[in-house]
C-alpha atoms as a PDB file:
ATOM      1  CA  UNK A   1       0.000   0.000   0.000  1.00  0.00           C
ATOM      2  CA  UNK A   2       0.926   3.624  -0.927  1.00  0.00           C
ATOM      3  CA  UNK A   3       1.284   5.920   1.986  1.00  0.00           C
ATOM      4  CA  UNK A   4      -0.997   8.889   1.358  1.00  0.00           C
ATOM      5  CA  UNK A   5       0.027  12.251   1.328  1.00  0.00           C
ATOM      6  CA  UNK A   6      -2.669  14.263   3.838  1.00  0.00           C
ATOM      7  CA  UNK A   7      -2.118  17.617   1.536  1.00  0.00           C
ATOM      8  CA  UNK A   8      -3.619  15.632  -1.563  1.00  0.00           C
ATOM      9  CA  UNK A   9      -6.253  14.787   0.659  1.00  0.00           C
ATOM     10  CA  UNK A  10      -6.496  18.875   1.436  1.00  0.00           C
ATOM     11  CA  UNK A  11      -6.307  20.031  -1.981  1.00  0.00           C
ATOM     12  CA  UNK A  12      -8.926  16.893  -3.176  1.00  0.00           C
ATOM     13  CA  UNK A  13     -11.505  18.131  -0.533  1.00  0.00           C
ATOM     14  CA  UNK A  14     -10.886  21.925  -0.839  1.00  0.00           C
ATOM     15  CA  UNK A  15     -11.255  21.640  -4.908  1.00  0.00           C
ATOM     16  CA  UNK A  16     -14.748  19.194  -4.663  1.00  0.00           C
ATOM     17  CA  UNK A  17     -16.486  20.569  -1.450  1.00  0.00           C
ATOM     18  CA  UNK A  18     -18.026  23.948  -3.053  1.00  0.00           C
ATOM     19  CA  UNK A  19     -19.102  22.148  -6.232  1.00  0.00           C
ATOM     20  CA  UNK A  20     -20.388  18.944  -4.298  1.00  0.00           C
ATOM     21  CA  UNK A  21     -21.818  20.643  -1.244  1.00  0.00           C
ATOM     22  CA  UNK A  22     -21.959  24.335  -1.109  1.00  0.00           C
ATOM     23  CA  UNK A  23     -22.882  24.962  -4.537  1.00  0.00           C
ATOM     24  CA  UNK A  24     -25.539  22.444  -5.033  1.00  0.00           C
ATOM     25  CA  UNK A  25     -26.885  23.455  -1.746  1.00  0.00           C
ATOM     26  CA  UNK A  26     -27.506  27.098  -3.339  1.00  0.00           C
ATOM     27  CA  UNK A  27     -28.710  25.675  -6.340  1.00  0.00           C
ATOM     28  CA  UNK A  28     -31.673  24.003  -4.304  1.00  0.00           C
ATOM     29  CA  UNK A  29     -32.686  26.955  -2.821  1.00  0.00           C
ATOM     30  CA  UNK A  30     -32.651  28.052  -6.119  1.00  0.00           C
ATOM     31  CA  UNK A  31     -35.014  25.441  -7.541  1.00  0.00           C
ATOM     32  CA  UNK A  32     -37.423  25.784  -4.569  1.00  0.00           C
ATOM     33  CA  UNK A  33     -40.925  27.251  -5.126  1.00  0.00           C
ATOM     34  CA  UNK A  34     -44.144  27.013  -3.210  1.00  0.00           C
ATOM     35  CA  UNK A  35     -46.123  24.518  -5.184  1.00  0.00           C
ATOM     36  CA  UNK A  36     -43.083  21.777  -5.265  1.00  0.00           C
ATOM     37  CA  UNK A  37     -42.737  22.390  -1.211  1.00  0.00           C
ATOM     38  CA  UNK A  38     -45.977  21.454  -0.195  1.00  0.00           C
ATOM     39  CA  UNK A  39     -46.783  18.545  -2.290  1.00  0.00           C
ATOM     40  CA  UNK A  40     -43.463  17.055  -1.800  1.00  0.00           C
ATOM     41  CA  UNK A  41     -44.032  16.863   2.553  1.00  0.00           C
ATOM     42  CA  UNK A  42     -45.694  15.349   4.763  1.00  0.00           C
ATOM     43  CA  UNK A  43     -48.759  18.032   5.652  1.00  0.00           C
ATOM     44  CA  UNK A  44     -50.141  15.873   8.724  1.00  0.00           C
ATOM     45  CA  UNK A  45     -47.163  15.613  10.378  1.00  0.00           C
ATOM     46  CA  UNK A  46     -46.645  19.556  10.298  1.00  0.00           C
ATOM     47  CA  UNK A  47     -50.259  19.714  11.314  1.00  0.00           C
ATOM     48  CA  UNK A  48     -49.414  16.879  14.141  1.00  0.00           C
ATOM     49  CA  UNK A  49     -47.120  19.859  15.208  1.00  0.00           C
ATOM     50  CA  UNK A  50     -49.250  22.551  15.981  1.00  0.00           C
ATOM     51  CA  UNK A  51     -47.779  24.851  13.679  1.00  0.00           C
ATOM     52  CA  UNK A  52     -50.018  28.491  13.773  1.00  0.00           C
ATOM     53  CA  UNK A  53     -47.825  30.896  11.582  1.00  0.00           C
ATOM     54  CA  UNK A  54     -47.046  30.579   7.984  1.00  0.00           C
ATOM     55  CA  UNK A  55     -43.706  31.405   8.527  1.00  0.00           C
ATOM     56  CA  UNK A  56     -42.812  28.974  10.931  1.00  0.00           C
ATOM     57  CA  UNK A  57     -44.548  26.295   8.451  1.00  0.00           C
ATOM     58  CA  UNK A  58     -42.628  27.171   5.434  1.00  0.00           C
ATOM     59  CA  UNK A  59     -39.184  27.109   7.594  1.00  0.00           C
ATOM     60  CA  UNK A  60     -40.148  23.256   8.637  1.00  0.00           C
ATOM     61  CA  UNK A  61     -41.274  22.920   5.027  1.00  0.00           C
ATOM     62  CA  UNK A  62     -37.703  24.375   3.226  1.00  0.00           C
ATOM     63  CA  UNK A  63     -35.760  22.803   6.646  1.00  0.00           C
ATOM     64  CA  UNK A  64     -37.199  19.041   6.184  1.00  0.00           C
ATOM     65  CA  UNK A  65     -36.082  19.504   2.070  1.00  0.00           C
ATOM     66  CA  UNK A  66     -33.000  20.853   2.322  1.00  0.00           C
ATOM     67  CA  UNK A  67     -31.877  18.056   5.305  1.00  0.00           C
ATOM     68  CA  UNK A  68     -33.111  15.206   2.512  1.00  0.00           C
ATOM     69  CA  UNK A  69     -30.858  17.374   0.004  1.00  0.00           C
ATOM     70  CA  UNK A  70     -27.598  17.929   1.878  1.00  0.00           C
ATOM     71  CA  UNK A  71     -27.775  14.183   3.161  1.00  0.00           C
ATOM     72  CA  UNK A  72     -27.644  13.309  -0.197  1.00  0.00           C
ATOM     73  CA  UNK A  73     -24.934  15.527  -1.537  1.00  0.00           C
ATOM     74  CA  UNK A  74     -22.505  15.299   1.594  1.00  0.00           C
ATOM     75  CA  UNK A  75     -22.697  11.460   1.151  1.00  0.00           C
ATOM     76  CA  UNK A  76     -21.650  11.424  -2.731  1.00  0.00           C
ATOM     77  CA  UNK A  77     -19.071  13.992  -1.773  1.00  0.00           C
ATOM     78  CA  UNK A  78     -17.686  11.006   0.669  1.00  0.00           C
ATOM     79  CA  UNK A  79     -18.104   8.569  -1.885  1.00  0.00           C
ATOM     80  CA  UNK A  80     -15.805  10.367  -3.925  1.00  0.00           C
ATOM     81  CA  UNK A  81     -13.258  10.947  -1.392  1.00  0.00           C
ATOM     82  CA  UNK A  82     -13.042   7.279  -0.748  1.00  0.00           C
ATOM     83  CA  UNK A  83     -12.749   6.219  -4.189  1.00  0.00           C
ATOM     84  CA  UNK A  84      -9.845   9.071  -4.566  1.00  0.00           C
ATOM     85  CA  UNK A  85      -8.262   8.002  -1.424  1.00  0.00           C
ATOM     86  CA  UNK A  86      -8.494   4.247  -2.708  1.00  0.00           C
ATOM     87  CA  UNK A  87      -6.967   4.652  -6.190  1.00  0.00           C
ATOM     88  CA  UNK A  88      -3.841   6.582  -4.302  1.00  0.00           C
ATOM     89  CA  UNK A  89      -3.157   4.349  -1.397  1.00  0.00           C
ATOM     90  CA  UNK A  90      -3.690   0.838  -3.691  1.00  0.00           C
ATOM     91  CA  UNK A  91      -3.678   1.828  -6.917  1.00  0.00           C
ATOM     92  CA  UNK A  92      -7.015   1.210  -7.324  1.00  0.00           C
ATOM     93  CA  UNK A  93      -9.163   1.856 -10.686  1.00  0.00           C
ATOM     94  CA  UNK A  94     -13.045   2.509 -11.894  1.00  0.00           C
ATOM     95  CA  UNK A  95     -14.712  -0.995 -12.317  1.00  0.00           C
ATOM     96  CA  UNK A  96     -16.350  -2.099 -15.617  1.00  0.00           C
ATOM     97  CA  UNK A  97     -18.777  -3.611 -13.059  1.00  0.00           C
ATOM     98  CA  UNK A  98     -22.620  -2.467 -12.324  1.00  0.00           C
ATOM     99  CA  UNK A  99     -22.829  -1.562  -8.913  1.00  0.00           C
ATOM    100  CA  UNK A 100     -18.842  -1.710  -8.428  1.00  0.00           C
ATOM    101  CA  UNK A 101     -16.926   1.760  -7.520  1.00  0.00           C
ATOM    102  CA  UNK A 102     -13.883   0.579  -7.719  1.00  0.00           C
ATOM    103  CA  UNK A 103     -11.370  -2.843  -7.516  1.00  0.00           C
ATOM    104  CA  UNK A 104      -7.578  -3.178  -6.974  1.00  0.00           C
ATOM    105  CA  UNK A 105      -5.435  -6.487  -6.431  1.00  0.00           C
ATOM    106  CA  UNK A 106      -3.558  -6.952  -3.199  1.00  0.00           C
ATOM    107  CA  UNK A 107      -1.407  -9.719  -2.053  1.00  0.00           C
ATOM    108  CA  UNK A 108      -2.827 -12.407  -4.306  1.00  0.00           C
ATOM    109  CA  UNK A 109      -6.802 -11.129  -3.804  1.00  0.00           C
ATOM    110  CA  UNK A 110      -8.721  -9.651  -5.974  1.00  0.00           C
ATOM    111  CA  UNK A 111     -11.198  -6.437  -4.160  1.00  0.00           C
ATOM    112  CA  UNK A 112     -13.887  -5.331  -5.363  1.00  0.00           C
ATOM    113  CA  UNK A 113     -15.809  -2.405  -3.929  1.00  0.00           C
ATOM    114  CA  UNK A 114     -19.130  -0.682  -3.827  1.00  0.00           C
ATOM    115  CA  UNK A 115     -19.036   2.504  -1.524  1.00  0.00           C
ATOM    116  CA  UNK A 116     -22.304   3.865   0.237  1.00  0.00           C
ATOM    117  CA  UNK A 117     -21.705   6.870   2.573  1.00  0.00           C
ATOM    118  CA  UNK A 118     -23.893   6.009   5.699  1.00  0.00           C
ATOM    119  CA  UNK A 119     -24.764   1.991   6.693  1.00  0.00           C
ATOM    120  CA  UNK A 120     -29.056   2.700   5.947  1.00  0.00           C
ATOM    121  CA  UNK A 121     -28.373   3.408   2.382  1.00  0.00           C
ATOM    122  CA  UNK A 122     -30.728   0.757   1.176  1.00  0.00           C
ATOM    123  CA  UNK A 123     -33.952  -0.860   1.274  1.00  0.00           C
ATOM    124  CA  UNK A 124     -34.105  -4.661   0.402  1.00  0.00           C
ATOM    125  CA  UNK A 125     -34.683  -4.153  -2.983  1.00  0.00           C
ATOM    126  CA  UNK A 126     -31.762  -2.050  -3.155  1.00  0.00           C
ATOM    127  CA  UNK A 127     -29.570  -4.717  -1.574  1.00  0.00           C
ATOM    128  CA  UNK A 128     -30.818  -7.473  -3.643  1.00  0.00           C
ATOM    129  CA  UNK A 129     -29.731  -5.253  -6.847  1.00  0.00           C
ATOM    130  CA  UNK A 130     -26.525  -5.319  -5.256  1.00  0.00           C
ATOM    131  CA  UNK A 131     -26.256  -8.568  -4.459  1.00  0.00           C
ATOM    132  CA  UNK A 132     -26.794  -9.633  -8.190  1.00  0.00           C
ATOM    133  CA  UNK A 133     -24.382  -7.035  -9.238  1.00  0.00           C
ATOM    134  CA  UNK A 134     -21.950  -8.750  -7.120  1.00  0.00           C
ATOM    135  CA  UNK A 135     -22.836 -12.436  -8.128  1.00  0.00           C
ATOM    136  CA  UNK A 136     -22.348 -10.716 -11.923  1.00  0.00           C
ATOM    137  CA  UNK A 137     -18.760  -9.309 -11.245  1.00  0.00           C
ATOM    138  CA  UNK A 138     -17.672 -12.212  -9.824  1.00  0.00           C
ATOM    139  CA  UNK A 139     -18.795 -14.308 -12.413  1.00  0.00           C
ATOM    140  CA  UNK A 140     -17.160 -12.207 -15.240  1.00  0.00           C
ATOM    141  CA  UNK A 141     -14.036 -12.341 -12.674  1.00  0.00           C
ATOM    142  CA  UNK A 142     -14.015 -16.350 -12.511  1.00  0.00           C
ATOM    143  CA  UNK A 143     -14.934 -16.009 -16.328  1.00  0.00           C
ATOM    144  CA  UNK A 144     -11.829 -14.133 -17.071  1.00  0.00           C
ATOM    145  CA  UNK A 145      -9.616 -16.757 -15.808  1.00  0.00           C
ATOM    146  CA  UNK A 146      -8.152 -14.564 -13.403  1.00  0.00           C
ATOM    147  CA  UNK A 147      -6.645 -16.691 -11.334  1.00  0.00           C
ATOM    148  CA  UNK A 148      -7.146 -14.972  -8.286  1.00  0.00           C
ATOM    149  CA  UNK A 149      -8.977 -15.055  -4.870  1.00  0.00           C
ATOM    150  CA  UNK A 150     -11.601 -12.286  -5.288  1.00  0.00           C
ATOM    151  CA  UNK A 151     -13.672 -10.584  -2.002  1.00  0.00           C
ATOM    152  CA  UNK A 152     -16.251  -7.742  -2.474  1.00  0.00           C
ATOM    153  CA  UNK A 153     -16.752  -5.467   0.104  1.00  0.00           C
ATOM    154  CA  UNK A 154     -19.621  -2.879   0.657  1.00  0.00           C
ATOM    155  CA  UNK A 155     -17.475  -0.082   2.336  1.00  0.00           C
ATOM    156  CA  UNK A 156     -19.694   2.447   4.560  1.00  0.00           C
ATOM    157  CA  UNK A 157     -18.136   5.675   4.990  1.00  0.00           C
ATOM    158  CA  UNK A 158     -19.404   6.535   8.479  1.00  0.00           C
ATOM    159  CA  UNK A 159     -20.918   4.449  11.400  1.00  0.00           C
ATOM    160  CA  UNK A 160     -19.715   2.151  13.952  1.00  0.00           C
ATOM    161  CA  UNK A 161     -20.578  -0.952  12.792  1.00  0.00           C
ATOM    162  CA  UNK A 162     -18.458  -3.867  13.271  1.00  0.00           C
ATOM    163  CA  UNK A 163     -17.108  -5.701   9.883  1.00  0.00           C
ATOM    164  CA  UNK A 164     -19.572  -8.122   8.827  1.00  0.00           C
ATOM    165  CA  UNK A 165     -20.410 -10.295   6.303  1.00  0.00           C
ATOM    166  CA  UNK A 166     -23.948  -9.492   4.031  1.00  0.00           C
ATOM    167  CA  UNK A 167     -25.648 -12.021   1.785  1.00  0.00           C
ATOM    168  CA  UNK A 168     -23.248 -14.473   2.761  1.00  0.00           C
ATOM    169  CA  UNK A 169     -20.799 -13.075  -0.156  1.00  0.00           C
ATOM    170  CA  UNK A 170     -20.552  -9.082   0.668  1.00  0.00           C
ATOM    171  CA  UNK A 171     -17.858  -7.820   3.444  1.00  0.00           C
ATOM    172  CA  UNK A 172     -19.410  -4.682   5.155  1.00  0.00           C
ATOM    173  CA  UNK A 173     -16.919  -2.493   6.731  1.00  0.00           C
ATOM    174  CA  UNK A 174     -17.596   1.031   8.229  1.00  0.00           C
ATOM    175  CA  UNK A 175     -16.569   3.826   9.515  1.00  0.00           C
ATOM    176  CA  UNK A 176     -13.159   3.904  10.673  1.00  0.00           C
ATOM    177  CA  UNK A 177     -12.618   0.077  10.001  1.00  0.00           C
ATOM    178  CA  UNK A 178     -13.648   1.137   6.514  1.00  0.00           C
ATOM    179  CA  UNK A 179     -11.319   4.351   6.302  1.00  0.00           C
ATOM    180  CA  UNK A 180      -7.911   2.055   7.781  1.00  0.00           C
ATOM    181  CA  UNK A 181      -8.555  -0.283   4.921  1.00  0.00           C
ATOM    182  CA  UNK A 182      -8.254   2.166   2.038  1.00  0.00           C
ATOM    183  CA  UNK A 183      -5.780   4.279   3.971  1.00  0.00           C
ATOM    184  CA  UNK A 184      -3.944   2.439   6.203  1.00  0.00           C
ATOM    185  CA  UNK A 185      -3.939   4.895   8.482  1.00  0.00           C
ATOM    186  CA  UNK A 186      -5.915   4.381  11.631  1.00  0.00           C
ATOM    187  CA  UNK A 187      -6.738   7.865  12.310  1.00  0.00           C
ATOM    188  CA  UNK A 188      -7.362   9.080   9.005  1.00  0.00           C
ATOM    189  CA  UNK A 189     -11.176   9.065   9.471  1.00  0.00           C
ATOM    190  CA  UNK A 190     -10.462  12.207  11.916  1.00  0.00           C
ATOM    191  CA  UNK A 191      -8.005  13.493   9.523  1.00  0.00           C
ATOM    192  CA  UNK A 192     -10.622  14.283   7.165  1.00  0.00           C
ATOM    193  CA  UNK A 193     -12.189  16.295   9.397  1.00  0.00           C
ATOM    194  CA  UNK A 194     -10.761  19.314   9.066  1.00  0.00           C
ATOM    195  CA  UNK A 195     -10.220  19.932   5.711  1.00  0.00           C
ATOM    196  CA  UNK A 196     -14.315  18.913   4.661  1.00  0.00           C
ATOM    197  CA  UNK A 197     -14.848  22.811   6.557  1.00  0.00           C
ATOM    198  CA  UNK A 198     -12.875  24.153   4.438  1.00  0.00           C
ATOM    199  CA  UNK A 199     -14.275  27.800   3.859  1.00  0.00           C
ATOM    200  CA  UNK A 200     -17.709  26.615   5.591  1.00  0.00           C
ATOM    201  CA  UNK A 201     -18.080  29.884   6.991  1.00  0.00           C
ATOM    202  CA  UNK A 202     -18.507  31.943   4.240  1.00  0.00           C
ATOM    203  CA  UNK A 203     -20.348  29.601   1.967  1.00  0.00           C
ATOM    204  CA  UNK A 204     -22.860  29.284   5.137  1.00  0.00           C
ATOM    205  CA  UNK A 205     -22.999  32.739   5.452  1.00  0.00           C
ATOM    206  CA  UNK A 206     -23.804  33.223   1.397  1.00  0.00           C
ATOM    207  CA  UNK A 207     -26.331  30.353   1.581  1.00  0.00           C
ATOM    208  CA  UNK A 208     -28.372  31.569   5.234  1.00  0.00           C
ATOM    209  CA  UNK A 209     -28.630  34.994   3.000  1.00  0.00           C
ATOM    210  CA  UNK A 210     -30.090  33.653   0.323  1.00  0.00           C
ATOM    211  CA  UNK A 211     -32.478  31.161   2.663  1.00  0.00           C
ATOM    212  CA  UNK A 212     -33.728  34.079   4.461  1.00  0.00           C
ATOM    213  CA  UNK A 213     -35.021  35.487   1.478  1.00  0.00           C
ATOM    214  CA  UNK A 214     -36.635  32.678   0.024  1.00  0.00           C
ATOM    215  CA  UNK A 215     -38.555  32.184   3.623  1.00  0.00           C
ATOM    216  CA  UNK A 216     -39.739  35.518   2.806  1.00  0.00           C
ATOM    217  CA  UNK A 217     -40.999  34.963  -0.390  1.00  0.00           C
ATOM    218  CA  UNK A 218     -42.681  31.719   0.159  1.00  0.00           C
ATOM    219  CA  UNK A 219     -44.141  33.151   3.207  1.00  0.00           C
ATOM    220  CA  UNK A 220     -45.455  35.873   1.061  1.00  0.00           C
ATOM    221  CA  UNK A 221     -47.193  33.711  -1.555  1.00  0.00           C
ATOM    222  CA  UNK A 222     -48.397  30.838   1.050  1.00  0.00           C
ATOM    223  CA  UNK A 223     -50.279  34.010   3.088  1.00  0.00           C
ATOM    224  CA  UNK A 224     -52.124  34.834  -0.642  1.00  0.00           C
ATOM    225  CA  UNK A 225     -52.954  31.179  -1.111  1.00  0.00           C
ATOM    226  CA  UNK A 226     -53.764  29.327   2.129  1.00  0.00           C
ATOM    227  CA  UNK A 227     -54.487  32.098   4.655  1.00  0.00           C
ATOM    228  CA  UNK A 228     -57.807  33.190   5.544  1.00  0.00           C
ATOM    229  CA  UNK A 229     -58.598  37.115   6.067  1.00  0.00           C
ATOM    230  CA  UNK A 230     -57.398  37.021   9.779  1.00  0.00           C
ATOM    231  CA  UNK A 231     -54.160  35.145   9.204  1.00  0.00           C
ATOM    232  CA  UNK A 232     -55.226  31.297  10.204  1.00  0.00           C
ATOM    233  CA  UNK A 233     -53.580  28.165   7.862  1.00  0.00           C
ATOM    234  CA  UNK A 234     -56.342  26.970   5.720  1.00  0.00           C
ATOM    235  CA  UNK A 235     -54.915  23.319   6.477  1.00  0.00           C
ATOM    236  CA  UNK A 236     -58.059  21.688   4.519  1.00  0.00           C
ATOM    237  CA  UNK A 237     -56.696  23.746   1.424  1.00  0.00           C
ATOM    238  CA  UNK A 238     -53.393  22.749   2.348  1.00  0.00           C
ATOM    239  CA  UNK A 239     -53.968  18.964   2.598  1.00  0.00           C
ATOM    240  CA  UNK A 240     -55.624  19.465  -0.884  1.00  0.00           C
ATOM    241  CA  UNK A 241     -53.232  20.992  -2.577  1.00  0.00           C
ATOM    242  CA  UNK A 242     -51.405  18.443  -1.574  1.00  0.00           C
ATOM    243  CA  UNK A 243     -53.410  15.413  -1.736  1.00  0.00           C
ATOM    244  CA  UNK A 244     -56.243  15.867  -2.912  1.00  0.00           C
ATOM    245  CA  UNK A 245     -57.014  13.619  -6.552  1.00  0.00           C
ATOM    246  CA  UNK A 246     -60.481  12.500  -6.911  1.00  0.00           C
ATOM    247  CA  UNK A 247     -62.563  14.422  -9.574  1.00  0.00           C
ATOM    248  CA  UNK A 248     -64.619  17.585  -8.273  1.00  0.00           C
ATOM    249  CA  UNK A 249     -62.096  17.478  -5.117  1.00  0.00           C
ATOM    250  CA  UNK A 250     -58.250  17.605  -6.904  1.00  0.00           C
ATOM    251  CA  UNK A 251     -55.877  20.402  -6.218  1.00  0.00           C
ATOM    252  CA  UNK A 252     -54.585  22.176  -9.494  1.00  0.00           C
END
């Protein structure tokens, strides 16, 4: 294994955080309008919370879309990081594989690798389509006449589960155990740290600014739409707009 170099690490994360994270943050702010954020939540459960102002309703509204978004982002951002940190350390390159992020030989073995960023990534349809991807590469593998051992691993990029074996033919391995493997450096899950924050001040400070006003603008419109006179939530027009389907009762 190739010892990594922590300032390609610095210079990886500083040149893909903005694009991955900050910048796609802004950009679904961007693509946020009133129609798309209410039919897209829950309405009970915000009703289940006794919200009263509009205000308050569209900043549990934009709060509960943009966690969803960021999750999303953060964890392909950490996907990527793995698979750079990966084709440094063990020379590792992009599979020809469905479902495969990356492989690299090691001591006589053959890994292959999918990389998920946090260990609920998938429901069990979405580990049976992994499982068959993984049957598939190592049947091409054993096809090729390789002539090598060959273990698949699902590598998580955070949690503290111990390494474990799924479907009886995928290696799980998170977290730190996950981080040491591609690395071989123990605390190179901390090392990380740092460097992901890069600038996080002023791209928070850019993206809060431009939140603010879009709370005020969707306030604006939701008071015109689903207000009565004396400022109460219409929630029957709100659950409508949202759910409602049947002829004579559907929400435009």
């Amino acid at each position: 294994m190739n010892r990594i170099n922590l300032d390609d690490v610095r210079k990886y994360v500083e040149k893909n955080i903005y694009p991955e994270f900050h910048e796609r943050r802004l950009e679904s702010l961007k693509k946020t309008d009133l129609k798309g954020l209410i039919r897209k939540k829950n309405p009970y459960l915000f009703r289940a919370k006794r919200i009263e102002t509009a205000q308050e309703l569209i900043e549990s509204l934009l709060n509960a879309k943009l966690s969803s978004s960021e999750e999303g982002i953060i964890g392909h951002f950490l996907e990527g990081l793995a698979i750079f940190v990966a084709r440094k350390t063990l020379n590792a390159h992009k599979s020809a594989s469905h479902g495969i992020d990356f492989e690299y030989d090691q001591d006589g073995t053959h890994y292959m690798f999918s990389v998920k960023s946090g260990e609920n990534w998938g429901n069990s349809s979405q580990w049976n389509a992994l499982e068959n991807d993984v049957k598939t590469a190592l049947r091409v593998l054993d096809q090729s006449q390789h002539g090598k051992d060959a273990k698949c691993y699902l590598g998580i990029c955070y949690g503290k589960t111990k390494p474990t074996l799924k479907r009886g033919i995928i290696h799980q391995v998170s977290g730190q155990a996950f981080w040491y493997m591609i690395s071989g450096q123990k605390n190179f899950y901390k090392d990380i740290v740092k460097p992901i924050g890069y600038q996080a001040r002023e791209h928070n400070e850019a993206f809060n600014e431009n939140k603010a006003k879009l709370i005020n603008k969707l306030t604006g419109q939701f008071i015109g739409v689903f207000c009565d006179k004396v400022g109460n939530i219409l929630w029957n027009e709100v659950v409508k707009f949202n759910s409602g389907n049947l002829e004579g009762d559907n929400a435009t």
